[in-house]
Protein backbone atom coordinates (compact mmCIF):
# COMPACT_ATOMS: atom_id res chain seq x y z
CA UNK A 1 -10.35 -29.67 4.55
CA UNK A 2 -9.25 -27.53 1.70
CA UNK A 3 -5.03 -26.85 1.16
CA UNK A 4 -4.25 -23.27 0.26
CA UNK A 5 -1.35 -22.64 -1.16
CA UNK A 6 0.31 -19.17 -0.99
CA UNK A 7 3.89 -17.69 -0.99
CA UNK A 8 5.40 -20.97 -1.02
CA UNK A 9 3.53 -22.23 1.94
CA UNK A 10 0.65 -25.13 1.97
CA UNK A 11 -1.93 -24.99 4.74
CA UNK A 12 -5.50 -26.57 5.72
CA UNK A 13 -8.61 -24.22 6.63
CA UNK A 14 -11.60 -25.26 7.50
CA UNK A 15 -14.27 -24.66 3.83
CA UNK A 16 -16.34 -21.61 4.08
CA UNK A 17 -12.85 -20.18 5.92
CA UNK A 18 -12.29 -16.32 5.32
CA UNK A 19 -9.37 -16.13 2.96
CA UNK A 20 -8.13 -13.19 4.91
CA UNK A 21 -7.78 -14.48 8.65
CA UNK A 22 -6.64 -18.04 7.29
CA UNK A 23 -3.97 -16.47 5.17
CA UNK A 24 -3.46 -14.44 8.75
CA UNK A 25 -3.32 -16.71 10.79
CA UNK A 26 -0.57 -19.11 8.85
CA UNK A 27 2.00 -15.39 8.75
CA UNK A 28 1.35 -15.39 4.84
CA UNK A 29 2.08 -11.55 3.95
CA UNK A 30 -1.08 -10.26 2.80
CA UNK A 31 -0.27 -6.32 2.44
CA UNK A 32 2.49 -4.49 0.45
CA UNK A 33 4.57 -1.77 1.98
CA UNK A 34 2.32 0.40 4.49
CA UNK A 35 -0.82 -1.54 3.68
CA UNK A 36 0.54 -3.74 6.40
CA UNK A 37 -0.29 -1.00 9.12
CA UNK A 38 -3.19 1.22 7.25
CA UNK A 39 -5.78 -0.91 6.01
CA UNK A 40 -9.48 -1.52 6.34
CA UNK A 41 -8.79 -4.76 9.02
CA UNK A 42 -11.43 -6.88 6.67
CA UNK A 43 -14.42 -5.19 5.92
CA UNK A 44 -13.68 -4.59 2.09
CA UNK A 45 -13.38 -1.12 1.89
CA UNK A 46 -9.74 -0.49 1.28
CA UNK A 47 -9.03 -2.93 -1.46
CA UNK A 48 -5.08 -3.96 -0.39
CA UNK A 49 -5.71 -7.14 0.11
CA UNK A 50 -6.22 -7.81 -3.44
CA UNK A 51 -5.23 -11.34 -4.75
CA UNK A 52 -5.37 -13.62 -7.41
CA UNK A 53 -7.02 -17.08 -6.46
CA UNK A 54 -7.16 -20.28 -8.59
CA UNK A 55 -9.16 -22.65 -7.51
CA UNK A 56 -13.22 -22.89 -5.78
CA UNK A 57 -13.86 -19.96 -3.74
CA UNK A 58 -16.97 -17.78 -2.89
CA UNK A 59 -19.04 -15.75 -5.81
CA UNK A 60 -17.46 -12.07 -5.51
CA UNK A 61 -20.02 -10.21 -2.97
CA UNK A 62 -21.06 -6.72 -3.51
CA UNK A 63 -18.41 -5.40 -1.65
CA UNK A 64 -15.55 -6.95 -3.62
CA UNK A 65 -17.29 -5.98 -7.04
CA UNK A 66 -17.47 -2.53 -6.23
CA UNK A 67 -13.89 -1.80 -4.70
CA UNK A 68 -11.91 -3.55 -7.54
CA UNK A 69 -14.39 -1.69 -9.92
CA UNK A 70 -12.25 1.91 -8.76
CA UNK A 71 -8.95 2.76 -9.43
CA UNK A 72 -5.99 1.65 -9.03
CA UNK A 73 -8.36 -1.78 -9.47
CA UNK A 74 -9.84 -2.48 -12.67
CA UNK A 75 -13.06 -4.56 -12.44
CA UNK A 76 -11.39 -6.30 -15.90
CA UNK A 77 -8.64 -7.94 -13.84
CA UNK A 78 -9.14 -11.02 -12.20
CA UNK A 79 -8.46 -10.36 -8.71
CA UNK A 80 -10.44 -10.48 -5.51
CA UNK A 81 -10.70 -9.47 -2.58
CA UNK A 82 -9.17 -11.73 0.48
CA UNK A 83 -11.26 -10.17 3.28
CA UNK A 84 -14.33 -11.03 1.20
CA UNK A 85 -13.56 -14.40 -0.24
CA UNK A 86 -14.71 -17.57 1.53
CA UNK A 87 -12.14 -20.46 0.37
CA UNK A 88 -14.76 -23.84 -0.43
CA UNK A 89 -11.77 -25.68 -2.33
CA UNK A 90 -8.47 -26.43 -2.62
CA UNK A 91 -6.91 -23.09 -3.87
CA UNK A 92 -3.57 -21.19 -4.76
CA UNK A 93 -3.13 -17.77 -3.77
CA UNK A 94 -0.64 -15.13 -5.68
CA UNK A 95 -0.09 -11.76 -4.19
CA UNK A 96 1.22 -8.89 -6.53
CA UNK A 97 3.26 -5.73 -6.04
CA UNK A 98 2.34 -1.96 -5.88
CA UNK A 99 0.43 -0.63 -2.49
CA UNK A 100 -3.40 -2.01 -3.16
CA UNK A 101 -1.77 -5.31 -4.71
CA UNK A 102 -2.77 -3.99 -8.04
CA UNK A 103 0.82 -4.34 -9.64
CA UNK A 104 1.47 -7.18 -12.76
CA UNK A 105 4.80 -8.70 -10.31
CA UNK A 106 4.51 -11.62 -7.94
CA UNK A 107 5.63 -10.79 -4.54
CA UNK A 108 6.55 -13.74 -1.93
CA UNK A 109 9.14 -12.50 0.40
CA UNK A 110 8.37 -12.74 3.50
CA UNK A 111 8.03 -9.89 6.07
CA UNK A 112 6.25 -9.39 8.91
CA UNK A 113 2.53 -10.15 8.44
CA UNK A 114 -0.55 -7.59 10.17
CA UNK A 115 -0.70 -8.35 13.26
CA UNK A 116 -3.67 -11.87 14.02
CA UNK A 117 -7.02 -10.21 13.87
């Protein structure tokens, strides 16, 4: 089973696991500020759960290519989508400031996660 590793915590998913839910599901704090309460619940539209990811994940899907191609994204930065991404690998997750995650700063404090899909 793959680890992810994300705001300090280390978890197992099953591979071919929806970033999203398994980051969920183990209260890792996926949104920034009101993103927590307004956002697209996972089907790629709103673009706030926007993450970096090292390690072996899914190819981006049309759906993550086109929402981090318009602003505040930039289809330049190396981000994806968690609600899109399928996590095949052992992989380390970093979450970064501003509303759509689209900031340059870390964030890792905890706070109350959205609510288990």
């Amino acid at each position: 089973m793959p680890k992810v590793t994300a705001q300090g915590k280390t978890f197992e998913c099953d591979r071919g696991a929806n970033l999203r839910r398994a980051l969920l599901k183990n209260n890792v704090c996926l949104y920034n500020q009101q993103a927590t309460l307004i956002n697209c619940r996972g089907i790629g539209s709103c673009g706030t759960c926007a993450v970096a990811i090292e390690g072996e994940v899914s190819e981006a899907n049309w759906r993550d290519r086109t929402r981090r191609a318009l602003p505040p994204h930039s289809a330049q930065r190396d981000l994806r989508l968690a609600c899109q991404t399928k996590v095949l690998g052992d992989i380390k997750v970093t979450k970064f400031d501003g509303f759509w995650g689209q900031g340059s700063n870390p964030v890792g404090t905890s706070h109350e996660a959205e609510p288990k899909p």
